[in-house]
N, C-alpha and C. Protein backbone atom coordinates (compact mmCIF):
# COMPACT_ATOMS: atom_id res chain seq x y z
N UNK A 1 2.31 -23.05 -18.64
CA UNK A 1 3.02 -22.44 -17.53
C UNK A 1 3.74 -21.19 -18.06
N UNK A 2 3.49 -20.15 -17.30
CA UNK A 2 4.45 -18.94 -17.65
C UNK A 2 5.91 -18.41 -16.76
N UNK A 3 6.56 -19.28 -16.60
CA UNK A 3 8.15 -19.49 -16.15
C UNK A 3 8.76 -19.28 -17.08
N UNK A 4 9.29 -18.58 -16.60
CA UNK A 4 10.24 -17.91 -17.85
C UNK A 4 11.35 -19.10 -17.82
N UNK A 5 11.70 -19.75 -16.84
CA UNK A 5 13.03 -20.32 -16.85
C UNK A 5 12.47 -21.75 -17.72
N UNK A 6 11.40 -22.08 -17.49
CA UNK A 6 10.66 -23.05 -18.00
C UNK A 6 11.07 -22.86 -19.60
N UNK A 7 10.26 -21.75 -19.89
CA UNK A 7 10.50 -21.19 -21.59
C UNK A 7 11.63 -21.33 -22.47
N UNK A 8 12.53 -21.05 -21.15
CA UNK A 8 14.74 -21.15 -21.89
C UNK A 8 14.88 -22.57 -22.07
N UNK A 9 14.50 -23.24 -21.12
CA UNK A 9 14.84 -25.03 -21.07
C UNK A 9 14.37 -25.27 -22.20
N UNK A 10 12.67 -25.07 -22.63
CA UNK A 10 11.87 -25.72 -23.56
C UNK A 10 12.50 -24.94 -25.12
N UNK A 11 13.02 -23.95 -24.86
CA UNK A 11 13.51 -23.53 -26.40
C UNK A 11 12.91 -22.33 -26.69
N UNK A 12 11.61 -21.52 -26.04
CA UNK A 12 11.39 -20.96 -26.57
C UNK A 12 11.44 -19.54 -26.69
N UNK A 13 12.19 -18.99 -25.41
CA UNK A 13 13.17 -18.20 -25.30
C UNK A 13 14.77 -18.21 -25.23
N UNK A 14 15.75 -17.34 -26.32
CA UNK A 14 16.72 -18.17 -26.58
C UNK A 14 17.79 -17.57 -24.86
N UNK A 15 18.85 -18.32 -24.86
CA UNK A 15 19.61 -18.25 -23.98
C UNK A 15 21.03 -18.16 -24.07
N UNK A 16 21.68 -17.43 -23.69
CA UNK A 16 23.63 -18.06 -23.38
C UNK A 16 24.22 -19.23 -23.09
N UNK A 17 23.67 -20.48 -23.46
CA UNK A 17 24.14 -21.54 -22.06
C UNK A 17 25.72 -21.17 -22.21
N UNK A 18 25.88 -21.87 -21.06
CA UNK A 18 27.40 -22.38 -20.55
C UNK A 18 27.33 -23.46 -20.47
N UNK A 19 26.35 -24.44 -19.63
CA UNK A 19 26.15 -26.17 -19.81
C UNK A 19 25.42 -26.50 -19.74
N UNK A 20 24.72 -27.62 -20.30
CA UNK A 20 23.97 -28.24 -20.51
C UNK A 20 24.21 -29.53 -20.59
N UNK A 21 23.20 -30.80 -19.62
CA UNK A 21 23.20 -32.26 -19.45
C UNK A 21 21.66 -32.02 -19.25
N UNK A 22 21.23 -33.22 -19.02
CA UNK A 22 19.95 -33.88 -19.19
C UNK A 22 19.23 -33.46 -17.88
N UNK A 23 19.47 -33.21 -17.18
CA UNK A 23 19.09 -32.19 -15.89
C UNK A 23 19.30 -30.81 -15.71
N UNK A 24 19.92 -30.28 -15.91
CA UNK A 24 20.66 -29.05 -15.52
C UNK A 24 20.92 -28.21 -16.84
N UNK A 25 20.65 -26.99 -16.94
CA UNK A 25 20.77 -25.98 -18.15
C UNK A 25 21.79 -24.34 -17.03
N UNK A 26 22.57 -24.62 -17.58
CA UNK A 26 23.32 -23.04 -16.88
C UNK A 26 23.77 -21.80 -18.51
N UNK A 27 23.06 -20.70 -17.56
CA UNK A 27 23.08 -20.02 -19.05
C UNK A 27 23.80 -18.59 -18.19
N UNK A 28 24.21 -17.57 -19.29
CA UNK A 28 24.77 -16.01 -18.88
C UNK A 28 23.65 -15.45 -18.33
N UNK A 29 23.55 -14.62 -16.79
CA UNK A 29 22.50 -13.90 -16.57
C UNK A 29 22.47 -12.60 -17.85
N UNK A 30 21.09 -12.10 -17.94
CA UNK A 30 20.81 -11.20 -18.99
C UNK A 30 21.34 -9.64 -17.98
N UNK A 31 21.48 -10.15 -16.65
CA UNK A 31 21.56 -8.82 -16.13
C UNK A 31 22.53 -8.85 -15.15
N UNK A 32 23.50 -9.06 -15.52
CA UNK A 32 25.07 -9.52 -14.44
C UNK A 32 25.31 -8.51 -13.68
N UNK A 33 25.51 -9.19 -12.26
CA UNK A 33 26.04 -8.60 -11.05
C UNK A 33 27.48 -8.75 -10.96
N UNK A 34 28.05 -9.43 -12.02
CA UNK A 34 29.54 -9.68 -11.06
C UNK A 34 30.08 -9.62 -12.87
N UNK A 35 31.30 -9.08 -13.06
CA UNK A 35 31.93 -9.59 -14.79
C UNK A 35 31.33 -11.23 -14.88
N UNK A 36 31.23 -12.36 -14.33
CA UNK A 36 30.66 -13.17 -14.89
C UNK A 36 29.71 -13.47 -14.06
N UNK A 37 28.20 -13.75 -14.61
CA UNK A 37 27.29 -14.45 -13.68
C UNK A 37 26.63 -15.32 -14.53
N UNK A 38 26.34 -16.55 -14.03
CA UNK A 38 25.63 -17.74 -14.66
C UNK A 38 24.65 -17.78 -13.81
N UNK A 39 23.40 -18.53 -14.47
CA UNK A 39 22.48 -18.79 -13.68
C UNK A 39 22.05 -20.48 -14.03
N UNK A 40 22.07 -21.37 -12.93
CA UNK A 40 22.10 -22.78 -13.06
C UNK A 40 20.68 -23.55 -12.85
N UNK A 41 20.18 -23.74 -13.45
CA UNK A 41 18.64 -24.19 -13.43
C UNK A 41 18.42 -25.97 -13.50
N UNK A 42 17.38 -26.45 -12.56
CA UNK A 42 17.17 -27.56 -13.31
C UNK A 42 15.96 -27.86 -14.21
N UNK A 43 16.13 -28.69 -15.62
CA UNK A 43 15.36 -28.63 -16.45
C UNK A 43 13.63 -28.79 -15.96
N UNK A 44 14.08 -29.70 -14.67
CA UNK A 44 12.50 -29.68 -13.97
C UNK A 44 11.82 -28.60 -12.98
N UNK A 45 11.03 -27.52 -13.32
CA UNK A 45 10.44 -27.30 -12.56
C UNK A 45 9.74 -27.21 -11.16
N UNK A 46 11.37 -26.80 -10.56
CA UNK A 46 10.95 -26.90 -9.00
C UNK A 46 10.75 -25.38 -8.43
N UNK A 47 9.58 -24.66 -7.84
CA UNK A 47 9.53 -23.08 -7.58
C UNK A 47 11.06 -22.40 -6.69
N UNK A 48 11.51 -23.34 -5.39
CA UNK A 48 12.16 -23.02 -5.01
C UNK A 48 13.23 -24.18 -3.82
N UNK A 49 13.91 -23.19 -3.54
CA UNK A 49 14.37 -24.41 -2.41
C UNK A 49 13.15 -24.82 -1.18
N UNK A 50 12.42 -24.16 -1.31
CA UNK A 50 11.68 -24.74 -0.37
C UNK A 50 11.19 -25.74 -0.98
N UNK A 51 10.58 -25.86 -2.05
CA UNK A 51 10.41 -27.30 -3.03
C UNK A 51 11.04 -28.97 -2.69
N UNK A 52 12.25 -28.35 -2.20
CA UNK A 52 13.03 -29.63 -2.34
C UNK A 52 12.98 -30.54 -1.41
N UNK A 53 12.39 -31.87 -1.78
CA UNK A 53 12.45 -32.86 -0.43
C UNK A 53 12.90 -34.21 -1.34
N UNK A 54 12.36 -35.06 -0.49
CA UNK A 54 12.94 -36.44 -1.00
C UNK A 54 13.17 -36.85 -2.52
N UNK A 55 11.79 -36.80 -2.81
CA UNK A 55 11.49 -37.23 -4.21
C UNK A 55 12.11 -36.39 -5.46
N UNK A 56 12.96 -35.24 -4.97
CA UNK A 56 13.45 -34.65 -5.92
C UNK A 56 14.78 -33.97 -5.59
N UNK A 57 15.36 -33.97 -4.04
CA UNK A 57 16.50 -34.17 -3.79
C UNK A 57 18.01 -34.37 -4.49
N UNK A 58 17.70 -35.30 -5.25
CA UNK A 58 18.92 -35.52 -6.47
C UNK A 58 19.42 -34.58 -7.27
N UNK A 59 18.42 -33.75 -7.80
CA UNK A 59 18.53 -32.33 -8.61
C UNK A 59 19.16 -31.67 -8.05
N UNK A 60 19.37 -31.42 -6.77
CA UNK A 60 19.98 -30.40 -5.68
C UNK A 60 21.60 -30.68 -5.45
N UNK A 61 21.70 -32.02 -5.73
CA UNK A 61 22.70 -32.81 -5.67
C UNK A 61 23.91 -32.67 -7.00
N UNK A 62 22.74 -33.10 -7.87
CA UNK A 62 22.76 -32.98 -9.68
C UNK A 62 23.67 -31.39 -9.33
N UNK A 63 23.21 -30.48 -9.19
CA UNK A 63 23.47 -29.02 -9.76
C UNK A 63 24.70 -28.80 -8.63
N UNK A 64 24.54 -29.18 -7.62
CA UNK A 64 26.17 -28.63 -7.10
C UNK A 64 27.17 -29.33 -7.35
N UNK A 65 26.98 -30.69 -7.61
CA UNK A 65 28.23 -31.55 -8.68
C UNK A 65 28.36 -31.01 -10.03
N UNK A 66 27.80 -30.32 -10.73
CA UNK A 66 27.99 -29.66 -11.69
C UNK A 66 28.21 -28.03 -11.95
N UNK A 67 28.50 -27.37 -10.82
CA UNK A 67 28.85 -25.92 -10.07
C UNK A 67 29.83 -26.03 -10.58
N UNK A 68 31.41 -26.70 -10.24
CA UNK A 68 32.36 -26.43 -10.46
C UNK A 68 33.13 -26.62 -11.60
N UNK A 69 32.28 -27.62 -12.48
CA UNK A 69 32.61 -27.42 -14.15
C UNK A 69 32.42 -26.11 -14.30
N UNK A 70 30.97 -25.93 -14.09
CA UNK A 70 29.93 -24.70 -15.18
C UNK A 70 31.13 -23.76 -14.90
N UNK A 71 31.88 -23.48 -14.01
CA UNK A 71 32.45 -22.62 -13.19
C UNK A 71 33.49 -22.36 -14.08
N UNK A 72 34.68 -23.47 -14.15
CA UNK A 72 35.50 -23.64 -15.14
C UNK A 72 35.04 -23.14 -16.28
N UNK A 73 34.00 -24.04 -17.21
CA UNK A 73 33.81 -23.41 -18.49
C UNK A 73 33.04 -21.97 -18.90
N UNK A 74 32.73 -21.29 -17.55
CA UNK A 74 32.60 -19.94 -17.62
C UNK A 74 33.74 -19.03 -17.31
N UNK A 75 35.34 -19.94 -17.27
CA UNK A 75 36.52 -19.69 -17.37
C UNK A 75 36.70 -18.59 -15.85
N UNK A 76 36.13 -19.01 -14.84
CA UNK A 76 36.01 -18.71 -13.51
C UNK A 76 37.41 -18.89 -13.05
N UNK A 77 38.12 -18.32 -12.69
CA UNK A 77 39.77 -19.12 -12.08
C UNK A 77 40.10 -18.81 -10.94
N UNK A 78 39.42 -17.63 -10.01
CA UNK A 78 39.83 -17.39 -9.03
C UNK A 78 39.01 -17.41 -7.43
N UNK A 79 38.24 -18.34 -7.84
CA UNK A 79 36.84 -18.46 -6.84
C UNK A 79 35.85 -17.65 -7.41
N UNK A 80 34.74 -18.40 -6.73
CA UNK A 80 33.24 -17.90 -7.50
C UNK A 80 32.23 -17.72 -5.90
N UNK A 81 30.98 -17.04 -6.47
CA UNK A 81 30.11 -17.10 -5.11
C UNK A 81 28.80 -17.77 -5.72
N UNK A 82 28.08 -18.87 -5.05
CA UNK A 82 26.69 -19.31 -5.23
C UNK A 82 25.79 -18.81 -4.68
N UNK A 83 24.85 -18.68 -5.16
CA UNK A 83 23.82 -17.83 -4.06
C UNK A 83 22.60 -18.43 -4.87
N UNK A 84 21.58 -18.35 -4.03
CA UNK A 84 20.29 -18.67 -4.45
C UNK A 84 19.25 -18.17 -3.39
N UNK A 85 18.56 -17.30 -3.67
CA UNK A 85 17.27 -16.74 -3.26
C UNK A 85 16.16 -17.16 -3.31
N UNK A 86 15.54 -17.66 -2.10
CA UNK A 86 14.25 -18.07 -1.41
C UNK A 86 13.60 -17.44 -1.02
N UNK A 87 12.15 -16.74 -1.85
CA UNK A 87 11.14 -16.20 -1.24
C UNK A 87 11.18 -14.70 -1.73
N UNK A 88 10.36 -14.32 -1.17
CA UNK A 88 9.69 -12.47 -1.57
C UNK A 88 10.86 -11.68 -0.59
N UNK A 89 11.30 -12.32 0.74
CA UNK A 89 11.78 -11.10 1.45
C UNK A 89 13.18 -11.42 0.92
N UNK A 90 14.20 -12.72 0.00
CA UNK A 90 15.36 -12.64 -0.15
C UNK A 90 15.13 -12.22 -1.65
N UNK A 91 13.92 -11.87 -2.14
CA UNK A 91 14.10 -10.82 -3.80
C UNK A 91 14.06 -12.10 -4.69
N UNK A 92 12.99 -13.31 -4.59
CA UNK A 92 13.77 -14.60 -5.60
C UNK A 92 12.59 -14.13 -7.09
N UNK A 93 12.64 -13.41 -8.14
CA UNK A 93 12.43 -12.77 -9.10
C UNK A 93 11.69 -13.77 -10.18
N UNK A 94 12.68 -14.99 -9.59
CA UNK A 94 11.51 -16.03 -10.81
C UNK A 94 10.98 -16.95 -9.65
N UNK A 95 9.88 -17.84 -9.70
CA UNK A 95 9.66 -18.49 -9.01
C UNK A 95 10.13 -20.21 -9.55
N UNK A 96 11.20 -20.22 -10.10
CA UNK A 96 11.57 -21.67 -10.49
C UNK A 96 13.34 -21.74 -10.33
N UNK A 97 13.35 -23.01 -9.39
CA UNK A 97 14.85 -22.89 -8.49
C UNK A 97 15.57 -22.34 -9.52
N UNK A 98 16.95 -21.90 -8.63
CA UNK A 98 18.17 -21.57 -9.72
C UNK A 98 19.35 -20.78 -8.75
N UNK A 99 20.44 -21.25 -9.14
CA UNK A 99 21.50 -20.59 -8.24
C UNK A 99 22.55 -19.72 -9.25
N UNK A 100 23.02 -18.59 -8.98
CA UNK A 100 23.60 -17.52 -9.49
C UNK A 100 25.11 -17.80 -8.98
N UNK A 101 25.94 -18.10 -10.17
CA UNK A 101 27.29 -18.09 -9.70
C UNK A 101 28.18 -16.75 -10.52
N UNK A 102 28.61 -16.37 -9.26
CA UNK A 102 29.48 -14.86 -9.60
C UNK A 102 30.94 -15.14 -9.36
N UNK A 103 31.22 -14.57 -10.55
CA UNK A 103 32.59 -14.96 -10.34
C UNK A 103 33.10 -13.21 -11.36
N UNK A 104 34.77 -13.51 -11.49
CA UNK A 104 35.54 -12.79 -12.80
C UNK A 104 36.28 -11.84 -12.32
N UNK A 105 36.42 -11.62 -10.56
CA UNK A 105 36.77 -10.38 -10.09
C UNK A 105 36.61 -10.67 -8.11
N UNK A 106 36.90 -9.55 -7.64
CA UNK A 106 37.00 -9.64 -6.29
C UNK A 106 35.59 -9.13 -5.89
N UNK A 107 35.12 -10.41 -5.17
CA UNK A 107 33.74 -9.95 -5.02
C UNK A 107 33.94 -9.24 -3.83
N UNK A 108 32.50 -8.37 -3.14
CA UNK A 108 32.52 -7.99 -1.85
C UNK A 108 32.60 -8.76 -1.21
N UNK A 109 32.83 -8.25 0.54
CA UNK A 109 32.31 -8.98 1.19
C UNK A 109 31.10 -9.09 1.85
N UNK A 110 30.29 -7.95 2.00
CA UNK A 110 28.69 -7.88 2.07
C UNK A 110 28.30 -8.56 1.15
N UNK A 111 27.18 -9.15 1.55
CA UNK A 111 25.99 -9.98 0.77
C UNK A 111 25.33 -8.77 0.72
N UNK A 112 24.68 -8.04 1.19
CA UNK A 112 24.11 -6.81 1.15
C UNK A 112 23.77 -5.72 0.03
C-alpha cells in the first residue's frame, strides 16, 4: 500500500508524534496551518469518514476520546479546532482518515 499515513504508523517514514496508544498515532503536521497542528490518525487503515460504519465505528470513538489529551500534551490551553476532510471537493490530500487539530492562537472564524 502506498499511504503515506500507513508508512508513519508502520515506521517507515519518521514522524513528530504527540500520542500514541494501540489505535491511534497523533503526530506534528509537516505543514501547519495554525502555531500548533496535529494530525490524529488511526493505526488502521480507514480511506475516510465515509469508511466508517459498524464494524469499525469504535476507532471514531477511540480518536475523539483521545482529542482532548493529544490536545493537552500538544500544550493546547486555549481551545483548539478539529476538522477533518472528506473527499476531492473538501481537499482530503491523503486518502486514509485523520483529523487536524489547530490550536496555539486565535483561530479565524471562516473555515474558508
Amino acid at each position: 500500500m502506498d499511504c503515506i499515513f500507513c508508512m508513519i504508523v508502520d515506521g517507515k517514514i519518521p514522524s513528530s508524534k504527540v500520542y500514541e496508544d494501540e489505535s491511534i498515532l497523533a503526530f506534528k503536521d509537516i505543514n501547519p496551518q495554525a502555531p500548533i497542528h496535529v494530525v490524529v490518525i488511526p493505526k488502521e487503515h480507514i480511506a475516510s469518514l465515509d469508511e466508517i460504519n459498524a464494524s469499525n465505528s469504535d476507532i471514531a470513538a477511540k480518536i475523539f476520546a483521545a482529542i482532548p489529551e493529544i490536545a493537552k500534551k500538544a500544550e493546547i490551553t486555549n481551545g483548539y479546532r478539529v476538522i477533518s476532510n472528506c473527499g476531492p471537493d473538501a481537499c482530503q490530500s491523503v486518502k486514509h482518515l485523520h483529523f487536524h487539530i489547530l490550536g496555539g492562537a486565535q483561530l479565524s472564524e471562516r473555515m474558508t
